[in-house]
N, C-alpha and C. Protein backbone atom coordinates (compact mmCIF):
# COMPACT_ATOMS: atom_id res chain seq x y z
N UNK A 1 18.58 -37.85 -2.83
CA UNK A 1 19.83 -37.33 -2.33
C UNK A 1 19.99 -35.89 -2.78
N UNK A 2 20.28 -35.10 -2.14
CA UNK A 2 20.71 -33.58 -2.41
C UNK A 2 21.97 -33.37 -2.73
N UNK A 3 22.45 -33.00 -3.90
CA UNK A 3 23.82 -32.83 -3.96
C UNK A 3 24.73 -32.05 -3.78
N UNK A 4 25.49 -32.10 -3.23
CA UNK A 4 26.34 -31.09 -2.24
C UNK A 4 26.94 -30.21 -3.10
N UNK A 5 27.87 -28.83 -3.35
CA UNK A 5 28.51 -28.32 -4.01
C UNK A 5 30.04 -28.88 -4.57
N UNK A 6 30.26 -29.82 -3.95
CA UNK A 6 31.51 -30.47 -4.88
C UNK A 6 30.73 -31.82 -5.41
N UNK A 7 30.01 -32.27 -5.43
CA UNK A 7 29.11 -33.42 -6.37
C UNK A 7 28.76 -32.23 -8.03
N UNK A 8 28.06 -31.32 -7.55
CA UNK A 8 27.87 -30.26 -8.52
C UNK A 8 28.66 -29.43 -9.33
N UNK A 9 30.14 -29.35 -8.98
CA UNK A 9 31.16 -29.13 -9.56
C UNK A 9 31.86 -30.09 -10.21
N UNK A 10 31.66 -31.58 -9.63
CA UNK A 10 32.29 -32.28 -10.62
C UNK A 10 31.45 -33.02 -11.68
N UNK A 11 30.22 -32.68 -11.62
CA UNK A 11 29.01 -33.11 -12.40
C UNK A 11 29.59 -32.33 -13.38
N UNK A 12 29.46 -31.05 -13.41
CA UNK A 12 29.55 -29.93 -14.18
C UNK A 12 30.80 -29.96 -14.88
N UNK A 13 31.81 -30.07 -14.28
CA UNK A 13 33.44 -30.25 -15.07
C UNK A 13 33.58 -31.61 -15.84
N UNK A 14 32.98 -32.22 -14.99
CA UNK A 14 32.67 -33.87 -16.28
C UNK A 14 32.21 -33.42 -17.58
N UNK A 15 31.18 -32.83 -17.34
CA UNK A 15 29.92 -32.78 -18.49
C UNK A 15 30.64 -31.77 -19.69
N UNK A 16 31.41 -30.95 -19.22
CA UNK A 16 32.15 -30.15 -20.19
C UNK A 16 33.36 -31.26 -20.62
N UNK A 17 33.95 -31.30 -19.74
CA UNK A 17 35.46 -32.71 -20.15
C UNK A 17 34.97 -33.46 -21.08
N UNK A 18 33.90 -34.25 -20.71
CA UNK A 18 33.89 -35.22 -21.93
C UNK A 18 33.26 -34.29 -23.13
N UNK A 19 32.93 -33.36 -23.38
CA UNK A 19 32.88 -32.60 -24.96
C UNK A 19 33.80 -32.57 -26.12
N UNK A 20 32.57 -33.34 -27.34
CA UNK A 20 33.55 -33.14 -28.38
C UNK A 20 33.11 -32.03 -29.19
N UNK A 21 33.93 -31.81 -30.23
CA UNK A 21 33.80 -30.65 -30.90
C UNK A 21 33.24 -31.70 -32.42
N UNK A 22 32.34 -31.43 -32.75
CA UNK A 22 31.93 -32.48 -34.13
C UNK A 22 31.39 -31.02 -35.26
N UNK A 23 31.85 -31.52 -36.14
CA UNK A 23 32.09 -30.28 -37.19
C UNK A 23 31.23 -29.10 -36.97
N UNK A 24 32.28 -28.55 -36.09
CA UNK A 24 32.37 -27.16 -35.49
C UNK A 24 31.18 -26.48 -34.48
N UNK A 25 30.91 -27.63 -33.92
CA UNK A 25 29.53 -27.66 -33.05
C UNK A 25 29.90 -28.47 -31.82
N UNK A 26 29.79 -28.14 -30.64
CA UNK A 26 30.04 -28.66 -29.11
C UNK A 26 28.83 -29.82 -29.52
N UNK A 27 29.29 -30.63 -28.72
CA UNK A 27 28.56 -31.50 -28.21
C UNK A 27 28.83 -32.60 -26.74
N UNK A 28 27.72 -32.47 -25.80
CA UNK A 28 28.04 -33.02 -24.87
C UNK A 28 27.23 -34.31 -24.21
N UNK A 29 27.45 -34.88 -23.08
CA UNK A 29 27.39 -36.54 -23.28
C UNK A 29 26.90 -36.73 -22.13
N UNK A 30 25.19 -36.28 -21.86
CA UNK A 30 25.10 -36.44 -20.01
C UNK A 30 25.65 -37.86 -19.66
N UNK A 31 25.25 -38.99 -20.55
CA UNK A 31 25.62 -40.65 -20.32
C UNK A 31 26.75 -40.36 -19.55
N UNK A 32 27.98 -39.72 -20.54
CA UNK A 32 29.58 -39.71 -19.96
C UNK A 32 29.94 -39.55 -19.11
N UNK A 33 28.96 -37.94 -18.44
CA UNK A 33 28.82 -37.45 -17.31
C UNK A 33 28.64 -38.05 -16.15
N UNK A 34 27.77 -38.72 -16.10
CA UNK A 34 26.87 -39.91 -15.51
C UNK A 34 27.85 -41.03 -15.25
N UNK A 35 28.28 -41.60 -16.27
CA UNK A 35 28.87 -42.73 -15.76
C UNK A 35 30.46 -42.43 -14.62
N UNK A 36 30.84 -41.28 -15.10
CA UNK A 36 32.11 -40.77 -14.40
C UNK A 36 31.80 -40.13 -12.57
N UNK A 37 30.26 -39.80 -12.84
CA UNK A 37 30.27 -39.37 -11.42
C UNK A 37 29.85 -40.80 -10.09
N UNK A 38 29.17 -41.80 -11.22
CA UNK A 38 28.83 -43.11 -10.56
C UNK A 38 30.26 -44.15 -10.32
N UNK A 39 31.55 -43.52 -11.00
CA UNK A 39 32.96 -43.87 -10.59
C UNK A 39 33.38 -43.23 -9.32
N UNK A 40 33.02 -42.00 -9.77
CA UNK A 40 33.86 -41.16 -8.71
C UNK A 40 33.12 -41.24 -7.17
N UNK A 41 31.67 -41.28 -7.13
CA UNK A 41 30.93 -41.39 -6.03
C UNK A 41 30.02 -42.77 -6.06
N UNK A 42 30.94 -43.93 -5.88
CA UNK A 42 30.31 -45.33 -5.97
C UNK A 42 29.24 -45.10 -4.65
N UNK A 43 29.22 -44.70 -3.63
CA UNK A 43 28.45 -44.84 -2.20
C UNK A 43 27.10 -44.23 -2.10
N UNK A 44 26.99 -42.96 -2.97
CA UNK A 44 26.24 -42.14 -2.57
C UNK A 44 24.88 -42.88 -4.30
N UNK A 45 23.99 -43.31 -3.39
CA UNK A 45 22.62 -43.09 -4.44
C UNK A 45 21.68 -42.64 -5.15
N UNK A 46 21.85 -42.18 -6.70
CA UNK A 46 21.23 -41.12 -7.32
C UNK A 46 20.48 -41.70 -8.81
N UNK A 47 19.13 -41.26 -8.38
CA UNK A 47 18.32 -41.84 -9.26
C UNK A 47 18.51 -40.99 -10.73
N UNK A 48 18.78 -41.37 -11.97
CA UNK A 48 20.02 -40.61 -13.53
C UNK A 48 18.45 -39.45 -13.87
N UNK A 49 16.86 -39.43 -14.01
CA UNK A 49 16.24 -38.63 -14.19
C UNK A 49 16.72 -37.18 -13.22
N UNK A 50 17.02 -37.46 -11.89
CA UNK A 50 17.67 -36.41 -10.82
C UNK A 50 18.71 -36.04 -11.20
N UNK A 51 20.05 -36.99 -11.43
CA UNK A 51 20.66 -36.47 -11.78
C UNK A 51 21.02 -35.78 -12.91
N UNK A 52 20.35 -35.67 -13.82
CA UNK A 52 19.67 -35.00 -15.46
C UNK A 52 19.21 -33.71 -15.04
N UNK A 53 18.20 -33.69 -13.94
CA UNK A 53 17.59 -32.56 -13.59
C UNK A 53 18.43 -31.47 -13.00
N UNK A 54 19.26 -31.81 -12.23
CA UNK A 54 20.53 -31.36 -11.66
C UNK A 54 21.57 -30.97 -12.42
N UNK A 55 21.87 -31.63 -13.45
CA UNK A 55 23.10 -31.11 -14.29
C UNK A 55 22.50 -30.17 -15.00
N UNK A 56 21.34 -30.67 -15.61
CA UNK A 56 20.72 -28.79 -16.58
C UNK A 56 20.98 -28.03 -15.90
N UNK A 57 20.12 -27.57 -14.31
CA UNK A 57 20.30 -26.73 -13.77
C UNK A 57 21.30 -26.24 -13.44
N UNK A 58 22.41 -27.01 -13.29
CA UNK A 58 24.22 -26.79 -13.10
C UNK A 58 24.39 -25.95 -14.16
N UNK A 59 24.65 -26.29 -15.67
CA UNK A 59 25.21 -25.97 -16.06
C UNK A 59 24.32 -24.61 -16.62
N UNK A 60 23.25 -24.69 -16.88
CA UNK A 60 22.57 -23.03 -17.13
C UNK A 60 22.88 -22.49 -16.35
N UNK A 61 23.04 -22.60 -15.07
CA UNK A 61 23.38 -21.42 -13.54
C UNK A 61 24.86 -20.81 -14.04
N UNK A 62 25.60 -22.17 -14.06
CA UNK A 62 26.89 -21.62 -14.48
C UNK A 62 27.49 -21.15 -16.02
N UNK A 63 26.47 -21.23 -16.71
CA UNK A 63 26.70 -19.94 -18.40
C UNK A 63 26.51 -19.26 -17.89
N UNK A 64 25.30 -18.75 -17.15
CA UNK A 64 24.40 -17.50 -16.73
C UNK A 64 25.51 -16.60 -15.76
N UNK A 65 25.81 -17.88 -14.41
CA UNK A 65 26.99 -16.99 -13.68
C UNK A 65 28.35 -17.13 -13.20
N UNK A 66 28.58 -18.10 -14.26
CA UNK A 66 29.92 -18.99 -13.89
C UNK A 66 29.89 -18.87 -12.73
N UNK A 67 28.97 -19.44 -12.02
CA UNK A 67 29.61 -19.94 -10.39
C UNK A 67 27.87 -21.07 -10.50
N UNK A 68 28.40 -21.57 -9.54
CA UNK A 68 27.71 -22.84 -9.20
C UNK A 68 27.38 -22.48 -7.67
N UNK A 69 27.27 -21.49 -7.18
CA UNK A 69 26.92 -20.87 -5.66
C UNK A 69 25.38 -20.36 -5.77
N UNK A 70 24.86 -20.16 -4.83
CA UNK A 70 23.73 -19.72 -4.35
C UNK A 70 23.86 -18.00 -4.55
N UNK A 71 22.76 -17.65 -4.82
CA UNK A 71 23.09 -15.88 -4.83
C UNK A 71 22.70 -15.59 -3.54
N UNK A 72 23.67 -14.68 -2.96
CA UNK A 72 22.97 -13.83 -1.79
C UNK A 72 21.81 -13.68 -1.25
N UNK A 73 21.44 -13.89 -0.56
CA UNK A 73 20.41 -13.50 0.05
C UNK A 73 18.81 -14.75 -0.79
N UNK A 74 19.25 -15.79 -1.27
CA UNK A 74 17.99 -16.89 -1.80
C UNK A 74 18.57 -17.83 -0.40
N UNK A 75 17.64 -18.48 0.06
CA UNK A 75 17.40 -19.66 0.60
C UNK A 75 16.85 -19.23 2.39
N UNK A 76 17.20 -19.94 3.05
CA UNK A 76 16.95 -19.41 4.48
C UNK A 76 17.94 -18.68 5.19
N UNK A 77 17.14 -17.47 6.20
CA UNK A 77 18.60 -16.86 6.70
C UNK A 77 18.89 -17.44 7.40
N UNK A 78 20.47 -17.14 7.58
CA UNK A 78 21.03 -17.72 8.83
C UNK A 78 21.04 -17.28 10.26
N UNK A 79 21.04 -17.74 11.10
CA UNK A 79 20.83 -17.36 12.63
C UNK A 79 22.44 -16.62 12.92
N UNK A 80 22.30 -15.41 13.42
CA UNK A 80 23.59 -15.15 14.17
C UNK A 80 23.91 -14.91 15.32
């Protein structure tokens, strides 16, 4: 399954939400992550190694550029 940009935003806002702060060090909970997006999207089927692979990449994109978007000009152009 390919995950759409609001699957990837709420992957990503999970994965921060459930963070605790444990003596004075973040820590975060892909499990938590995981189990909240398999609530929120009971229909859609996602094998947890993919979705692992997917949230790294989420969330490094978004330290790097707080956005969770595609940069300009990567992927295929569009026809006009």
């Amino acid at each position: 399954m390919a995950f759409s940009l609001e699957h990837k935003a709420f992957i990503v806002e999970s994965y921060f939400r459930n963070g605790q702060k444990i003596d004075g060090v973040w820590e975060y909970s892909v499990q938590d992550a995981w189990n909240e997006f398999r609530e929120e999207f009971p229909n859609d089927i996602v094998d947890y190694a993919h979705f692992c692979n997917t949230l790294n990449r989420c969330v490094a994109q978004f330290r790097e550029t707080s956005s969770l978007r595609r940069k300009e000009g990567s992927g295929r152009t569009k026809d006009k």
